[in-house]
PDB file of N, CA and C in Angstrom:
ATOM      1  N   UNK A   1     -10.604   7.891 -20.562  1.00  0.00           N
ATOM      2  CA  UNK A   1      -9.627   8.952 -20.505  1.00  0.00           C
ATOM      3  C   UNK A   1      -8.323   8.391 -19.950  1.00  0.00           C
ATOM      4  N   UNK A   2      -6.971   8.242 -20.450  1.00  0.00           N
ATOM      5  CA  UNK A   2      -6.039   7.936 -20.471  1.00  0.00           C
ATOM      6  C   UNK A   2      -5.435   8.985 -18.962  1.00  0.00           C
ATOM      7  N   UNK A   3      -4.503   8.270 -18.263  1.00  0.00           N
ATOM      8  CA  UNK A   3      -3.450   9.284 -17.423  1.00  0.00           C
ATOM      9  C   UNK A   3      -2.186   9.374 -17.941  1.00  0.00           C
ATOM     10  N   UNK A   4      -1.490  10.266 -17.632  1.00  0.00           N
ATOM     11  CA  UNK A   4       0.042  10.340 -17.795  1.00  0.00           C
ATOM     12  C   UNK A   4       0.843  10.151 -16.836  1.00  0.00           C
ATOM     13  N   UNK A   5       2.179   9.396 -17.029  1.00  0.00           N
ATOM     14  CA  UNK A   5       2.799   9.509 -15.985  1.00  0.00           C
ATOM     15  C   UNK A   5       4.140   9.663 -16.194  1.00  0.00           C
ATOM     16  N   UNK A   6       4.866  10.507 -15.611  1.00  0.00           N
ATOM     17  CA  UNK A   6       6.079  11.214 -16.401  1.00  0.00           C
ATOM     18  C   UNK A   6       7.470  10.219 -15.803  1.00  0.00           C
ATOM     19  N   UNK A   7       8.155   9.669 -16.790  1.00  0.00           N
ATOM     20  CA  UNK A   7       9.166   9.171 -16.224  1.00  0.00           C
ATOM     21  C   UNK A   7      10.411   9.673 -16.754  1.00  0.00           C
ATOM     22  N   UNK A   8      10.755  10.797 -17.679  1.00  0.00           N
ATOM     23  CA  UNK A   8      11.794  11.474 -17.605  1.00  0.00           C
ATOM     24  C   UNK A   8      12.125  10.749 -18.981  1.00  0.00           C
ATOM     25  N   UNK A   9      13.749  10.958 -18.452  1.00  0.00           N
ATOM     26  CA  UNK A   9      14.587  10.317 -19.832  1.00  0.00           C
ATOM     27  C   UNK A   9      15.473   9.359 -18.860  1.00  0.00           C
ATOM     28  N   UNK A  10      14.927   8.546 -17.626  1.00  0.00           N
ATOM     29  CA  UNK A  10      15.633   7.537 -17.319  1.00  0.00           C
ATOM     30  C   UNK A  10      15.214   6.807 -17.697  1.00  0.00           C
ATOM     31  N   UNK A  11      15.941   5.362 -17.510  1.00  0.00           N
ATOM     32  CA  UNK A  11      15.352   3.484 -17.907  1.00  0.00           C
ATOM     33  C   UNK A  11      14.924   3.014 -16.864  1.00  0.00           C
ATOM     34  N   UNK A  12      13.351   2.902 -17.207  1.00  0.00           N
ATOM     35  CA  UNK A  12      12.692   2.193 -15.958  1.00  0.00           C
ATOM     36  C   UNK A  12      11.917   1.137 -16.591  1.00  0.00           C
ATOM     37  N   UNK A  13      11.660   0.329 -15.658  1.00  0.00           N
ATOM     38  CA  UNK A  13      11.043  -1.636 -16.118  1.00  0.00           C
ATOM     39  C   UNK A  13       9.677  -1.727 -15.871  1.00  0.00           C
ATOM     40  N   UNK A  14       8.743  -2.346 -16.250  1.00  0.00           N
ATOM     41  CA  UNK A  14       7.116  -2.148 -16.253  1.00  0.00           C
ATOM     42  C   UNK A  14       7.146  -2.788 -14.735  1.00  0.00           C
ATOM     43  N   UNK A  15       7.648  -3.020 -13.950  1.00  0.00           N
ATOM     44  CA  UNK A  15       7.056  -3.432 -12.743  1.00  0.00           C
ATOM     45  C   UNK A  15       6.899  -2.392 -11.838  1.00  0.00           C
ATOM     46  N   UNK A  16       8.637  -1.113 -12.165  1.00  0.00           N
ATOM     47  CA  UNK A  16       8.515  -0.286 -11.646  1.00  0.00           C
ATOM     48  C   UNK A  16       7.515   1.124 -12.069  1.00  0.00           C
ATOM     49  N   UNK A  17       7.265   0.802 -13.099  1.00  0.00           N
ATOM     50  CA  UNK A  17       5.848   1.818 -13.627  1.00  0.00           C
ATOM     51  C   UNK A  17       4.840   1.347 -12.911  1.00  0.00           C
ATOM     52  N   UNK A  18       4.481   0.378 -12.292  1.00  0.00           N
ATOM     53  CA  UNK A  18       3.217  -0.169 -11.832  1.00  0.00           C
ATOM     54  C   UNK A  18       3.563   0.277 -10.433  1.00  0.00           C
ATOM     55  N   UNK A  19       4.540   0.672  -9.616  1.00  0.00           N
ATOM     56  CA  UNK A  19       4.516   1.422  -8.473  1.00  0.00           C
ATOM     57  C   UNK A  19       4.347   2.657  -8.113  1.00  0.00           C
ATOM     58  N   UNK A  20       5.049   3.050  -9.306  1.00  0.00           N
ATOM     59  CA  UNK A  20       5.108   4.421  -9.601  1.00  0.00           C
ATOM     60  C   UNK A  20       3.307   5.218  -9.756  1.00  0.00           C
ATOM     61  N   UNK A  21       3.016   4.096 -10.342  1.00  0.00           N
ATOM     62  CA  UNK A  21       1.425   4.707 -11.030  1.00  0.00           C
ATOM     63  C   UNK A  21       0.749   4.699  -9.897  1.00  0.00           C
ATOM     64  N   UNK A  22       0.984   3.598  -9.177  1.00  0.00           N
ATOM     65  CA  UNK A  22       0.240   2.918  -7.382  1.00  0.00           C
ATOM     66  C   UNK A  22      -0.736   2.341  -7.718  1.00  0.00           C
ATOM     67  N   UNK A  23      -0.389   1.661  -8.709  1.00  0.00           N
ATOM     68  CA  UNK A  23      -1.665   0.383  -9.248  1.00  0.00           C
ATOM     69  C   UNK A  23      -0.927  -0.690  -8.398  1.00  0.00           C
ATOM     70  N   UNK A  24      -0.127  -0.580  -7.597  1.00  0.00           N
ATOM     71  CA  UNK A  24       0.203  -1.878  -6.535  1.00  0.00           C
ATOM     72  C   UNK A  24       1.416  -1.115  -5.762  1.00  0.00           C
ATOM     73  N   UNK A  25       1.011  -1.893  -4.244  1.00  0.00           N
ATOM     74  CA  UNK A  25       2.281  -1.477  -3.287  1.00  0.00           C
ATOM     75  C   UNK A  25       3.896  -1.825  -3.636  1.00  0.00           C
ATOM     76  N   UNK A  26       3.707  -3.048  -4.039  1.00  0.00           N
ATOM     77  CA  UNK A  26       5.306  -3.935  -3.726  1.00  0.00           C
ATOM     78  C   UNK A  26       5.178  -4.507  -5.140  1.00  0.00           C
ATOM     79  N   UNK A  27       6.754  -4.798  -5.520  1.00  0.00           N
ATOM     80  CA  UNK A  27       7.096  -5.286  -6.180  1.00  0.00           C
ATOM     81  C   UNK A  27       6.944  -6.407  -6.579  1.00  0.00           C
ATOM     82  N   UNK A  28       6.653  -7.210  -5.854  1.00  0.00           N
ATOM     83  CA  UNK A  28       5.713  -8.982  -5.497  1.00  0.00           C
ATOM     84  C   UNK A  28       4.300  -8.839  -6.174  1.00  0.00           C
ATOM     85  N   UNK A  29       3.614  -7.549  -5.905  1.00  0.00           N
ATOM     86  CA  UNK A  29       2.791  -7.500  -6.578  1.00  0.00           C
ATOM     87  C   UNK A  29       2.529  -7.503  -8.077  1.00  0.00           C
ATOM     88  N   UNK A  30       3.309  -6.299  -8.400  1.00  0.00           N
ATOM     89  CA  UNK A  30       3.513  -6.458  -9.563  1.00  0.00           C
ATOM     90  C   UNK A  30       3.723  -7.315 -10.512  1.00  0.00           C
ATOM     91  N   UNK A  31       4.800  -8.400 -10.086  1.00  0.00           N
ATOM     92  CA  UNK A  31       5.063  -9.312 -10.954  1.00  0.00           C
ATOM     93  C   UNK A  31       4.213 -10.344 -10.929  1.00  0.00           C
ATOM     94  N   UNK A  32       3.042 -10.903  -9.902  1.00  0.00           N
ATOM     95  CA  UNK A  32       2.211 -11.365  -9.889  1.00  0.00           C
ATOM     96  C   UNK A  32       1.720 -11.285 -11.181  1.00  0.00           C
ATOM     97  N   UNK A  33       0.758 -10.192 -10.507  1.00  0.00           N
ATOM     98  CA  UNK A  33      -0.048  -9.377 -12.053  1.00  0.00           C
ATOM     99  C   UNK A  33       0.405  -9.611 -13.481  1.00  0.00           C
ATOM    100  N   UNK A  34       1.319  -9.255 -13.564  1.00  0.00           N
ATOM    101  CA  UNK A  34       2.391  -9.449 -15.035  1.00  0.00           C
ATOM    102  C   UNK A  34       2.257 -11.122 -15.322  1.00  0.00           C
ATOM    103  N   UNK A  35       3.064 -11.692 -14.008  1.00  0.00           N
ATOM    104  CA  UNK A  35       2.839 -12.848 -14.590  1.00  0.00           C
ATOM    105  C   UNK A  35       1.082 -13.883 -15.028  1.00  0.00           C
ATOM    106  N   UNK A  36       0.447 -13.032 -14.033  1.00  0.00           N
ATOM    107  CA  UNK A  36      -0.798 -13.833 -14.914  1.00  0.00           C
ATOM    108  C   UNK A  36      -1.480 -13.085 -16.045  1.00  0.00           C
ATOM    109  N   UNK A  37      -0.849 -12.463 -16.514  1.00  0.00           N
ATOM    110  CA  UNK A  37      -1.340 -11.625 -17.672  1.00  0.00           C
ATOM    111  C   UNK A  37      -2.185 -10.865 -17.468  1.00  0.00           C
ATOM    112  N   UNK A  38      -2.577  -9.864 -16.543  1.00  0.00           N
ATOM    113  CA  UNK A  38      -3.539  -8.766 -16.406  1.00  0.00           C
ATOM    114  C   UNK A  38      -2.823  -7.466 -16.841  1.00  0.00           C
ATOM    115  N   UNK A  39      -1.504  -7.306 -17.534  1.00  0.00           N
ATOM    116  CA  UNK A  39      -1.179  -6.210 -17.684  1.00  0.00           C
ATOM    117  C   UNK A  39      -0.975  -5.892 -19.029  1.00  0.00           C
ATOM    118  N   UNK A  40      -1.589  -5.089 -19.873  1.00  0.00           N
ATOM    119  CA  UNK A  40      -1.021  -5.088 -21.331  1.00  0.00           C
ATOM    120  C   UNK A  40      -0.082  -4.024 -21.400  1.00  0.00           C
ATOM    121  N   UNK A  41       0.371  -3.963 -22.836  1.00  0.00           N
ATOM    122  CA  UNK A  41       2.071  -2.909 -23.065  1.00  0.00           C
ATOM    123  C   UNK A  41       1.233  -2.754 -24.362  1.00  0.00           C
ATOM    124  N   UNK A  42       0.979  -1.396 -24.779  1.00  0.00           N
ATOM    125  CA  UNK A  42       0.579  -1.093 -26.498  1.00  0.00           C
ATOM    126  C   UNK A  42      -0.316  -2.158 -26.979  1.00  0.00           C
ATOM    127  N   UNK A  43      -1.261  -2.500 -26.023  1.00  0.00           N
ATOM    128  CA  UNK A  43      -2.314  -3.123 -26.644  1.00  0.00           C
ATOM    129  C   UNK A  43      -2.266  -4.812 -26.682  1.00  0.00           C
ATOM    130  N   UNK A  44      -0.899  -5.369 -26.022  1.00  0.00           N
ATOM    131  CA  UNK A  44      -0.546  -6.914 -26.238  1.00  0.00           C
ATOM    132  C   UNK A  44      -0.587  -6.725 -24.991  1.00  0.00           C
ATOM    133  N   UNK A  45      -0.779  -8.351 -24.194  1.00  0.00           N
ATOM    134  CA  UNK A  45      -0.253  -8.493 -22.716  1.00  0.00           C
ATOM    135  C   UNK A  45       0.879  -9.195 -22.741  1.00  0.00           C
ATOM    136  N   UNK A  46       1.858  -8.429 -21.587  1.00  0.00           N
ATOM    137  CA  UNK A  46       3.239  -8.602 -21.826  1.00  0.00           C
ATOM    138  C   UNK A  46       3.589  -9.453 -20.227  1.00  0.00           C
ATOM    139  N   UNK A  47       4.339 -10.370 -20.382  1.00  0.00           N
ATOM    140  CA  UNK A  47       4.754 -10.984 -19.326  1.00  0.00           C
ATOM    141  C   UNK A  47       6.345 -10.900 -18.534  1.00  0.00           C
ATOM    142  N   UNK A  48       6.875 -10.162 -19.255  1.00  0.00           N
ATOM    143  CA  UNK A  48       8.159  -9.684 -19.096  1.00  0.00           C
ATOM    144  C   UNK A  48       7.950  -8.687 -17.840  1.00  0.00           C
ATOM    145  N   UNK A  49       8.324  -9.301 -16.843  1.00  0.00           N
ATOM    146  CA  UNK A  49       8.660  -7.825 -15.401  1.00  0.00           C
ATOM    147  C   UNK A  49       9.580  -7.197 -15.670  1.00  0.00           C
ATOM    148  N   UNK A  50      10.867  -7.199 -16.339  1.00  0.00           N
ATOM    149  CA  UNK A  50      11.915  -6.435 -16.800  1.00  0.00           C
ATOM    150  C   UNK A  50      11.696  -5.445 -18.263  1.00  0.00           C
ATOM    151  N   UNK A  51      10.732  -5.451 -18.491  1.00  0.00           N
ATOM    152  CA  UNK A  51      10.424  -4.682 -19.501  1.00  0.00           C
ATOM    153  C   UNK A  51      10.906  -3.881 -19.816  1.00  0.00           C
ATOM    154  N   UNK A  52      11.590  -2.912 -20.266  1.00  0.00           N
ATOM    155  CA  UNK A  52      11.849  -1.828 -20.746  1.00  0.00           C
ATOM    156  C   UNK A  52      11.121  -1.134 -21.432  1.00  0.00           C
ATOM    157  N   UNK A  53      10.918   0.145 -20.934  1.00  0.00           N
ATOM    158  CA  UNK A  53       9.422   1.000 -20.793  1.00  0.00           C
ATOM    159  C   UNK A  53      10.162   2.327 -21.606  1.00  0.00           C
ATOM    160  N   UNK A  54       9.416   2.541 -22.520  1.00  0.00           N
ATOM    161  CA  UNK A  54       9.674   4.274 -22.929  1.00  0.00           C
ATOM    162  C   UNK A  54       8.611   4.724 -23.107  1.00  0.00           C
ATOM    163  N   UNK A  55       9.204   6.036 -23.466  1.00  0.00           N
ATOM    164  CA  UNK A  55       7.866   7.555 -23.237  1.00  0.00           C
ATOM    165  C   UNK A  55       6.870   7.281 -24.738  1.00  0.00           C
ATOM    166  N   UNK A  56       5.758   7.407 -24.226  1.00  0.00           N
ATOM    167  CA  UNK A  56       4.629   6.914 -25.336  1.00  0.00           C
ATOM    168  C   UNK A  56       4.290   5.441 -25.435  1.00  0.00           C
ATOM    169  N   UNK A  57       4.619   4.731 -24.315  1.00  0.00           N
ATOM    170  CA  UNK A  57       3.974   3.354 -23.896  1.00  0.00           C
ATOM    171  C   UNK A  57       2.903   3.433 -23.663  1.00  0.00           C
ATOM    172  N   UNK A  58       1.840   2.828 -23.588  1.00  0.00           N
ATOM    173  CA  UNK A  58       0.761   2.222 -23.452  1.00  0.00           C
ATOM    174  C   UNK A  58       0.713   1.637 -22.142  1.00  0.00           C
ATOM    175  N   UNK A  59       0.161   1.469 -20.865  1.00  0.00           N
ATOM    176  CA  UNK A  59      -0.210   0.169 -19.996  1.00  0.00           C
ATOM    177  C   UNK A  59      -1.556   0.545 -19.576  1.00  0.00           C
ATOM    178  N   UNK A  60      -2.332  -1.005 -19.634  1.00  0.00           N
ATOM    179  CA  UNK A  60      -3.599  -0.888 -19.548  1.00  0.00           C
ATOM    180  C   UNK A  60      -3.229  -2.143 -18.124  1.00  0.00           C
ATOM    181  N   UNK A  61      -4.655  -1.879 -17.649  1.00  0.00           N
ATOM    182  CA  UNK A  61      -4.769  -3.012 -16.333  1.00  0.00           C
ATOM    183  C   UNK A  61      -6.734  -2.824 -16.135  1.00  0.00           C
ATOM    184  N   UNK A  62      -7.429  -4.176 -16.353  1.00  0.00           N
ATOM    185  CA  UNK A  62      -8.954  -4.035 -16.375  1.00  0.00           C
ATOM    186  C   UNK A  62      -9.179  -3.086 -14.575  1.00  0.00           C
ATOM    187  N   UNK A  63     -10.240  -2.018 -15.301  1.00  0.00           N
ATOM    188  CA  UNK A  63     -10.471  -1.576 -13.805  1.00  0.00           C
ATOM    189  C   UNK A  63      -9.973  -0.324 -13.518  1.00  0.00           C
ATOM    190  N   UNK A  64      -8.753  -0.153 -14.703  1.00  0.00           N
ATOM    191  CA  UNK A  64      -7.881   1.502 -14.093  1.00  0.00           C
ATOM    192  C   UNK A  64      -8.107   2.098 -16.111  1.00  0.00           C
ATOM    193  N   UNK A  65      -8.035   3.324 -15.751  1.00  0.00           N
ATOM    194  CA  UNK A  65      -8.164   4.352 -16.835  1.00  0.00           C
ATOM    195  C   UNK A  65      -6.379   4.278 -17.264  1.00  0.00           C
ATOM    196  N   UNK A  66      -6.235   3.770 -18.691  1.00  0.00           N
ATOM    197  CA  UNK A  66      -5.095   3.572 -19.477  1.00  0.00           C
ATOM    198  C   UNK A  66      -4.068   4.630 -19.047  1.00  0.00           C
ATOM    199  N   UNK A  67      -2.954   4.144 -18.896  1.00  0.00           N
ATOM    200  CA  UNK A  67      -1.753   5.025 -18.918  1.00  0.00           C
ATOM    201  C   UNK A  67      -0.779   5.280 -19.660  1.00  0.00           C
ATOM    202  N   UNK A  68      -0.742   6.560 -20.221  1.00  0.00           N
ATOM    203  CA  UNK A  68       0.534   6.762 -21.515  1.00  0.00           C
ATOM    204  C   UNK A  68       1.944   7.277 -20.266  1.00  0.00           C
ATOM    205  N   UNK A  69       3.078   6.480 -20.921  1.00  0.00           N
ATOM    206  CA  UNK A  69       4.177   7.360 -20.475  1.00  0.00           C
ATOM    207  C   UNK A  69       4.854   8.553 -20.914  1.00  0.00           C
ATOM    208  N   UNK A  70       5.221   9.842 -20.486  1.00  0.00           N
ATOM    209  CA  UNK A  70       5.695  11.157 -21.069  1.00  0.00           C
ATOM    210  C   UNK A  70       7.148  11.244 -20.548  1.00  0.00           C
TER     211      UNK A  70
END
C-alpha cells in the first residue's frame, strides 16, 4: 500500500522529500542513501540529491511502503 505525501505546487528536491516523509533526520542522511543507491524515482534508482520532484512521483526505499507525491 503506497502513502501520499502532499507537496503542493512548490519545487522541492528528492532529498528534501526524504525529510519531509521522515524516512531520515538530516540532510547528510539523505544524500548518503541517494548516493549509494537505495532510493528509487518511478521505478529507476536515481542518484541525483537535487532532483526535481513533481506530483505523481514515485519514491521507493527497501523496508518503507512506496510513496506517491500529490
Amino acid at each position: 500500500m503506497a502513502e501520499t505525501l502532499n507537496v503542493g505546487d512548490q519545487e522541492i528536491n528528492l532529498t528534501q522529500v526524504l525529510k519531509l516523509a521522515g524516512w531520515v533526520l538530516s540532510g547528510g542522511e539523505a544524500k548518503m542513501l541517494i548516493a549509494e543507491g537505495f532510493i528509487r524515482v518511478n521505478g529507476e534508482v536515481e542518484q541525483r540529491k537535487r532532483r526535481k520532484m513533481a506530483v505523481g512521483d514515485k519514491v521507493e526505499m527497501e523496508g518503507r511502503p512506496p510513496l506517491i507525491l500529490a
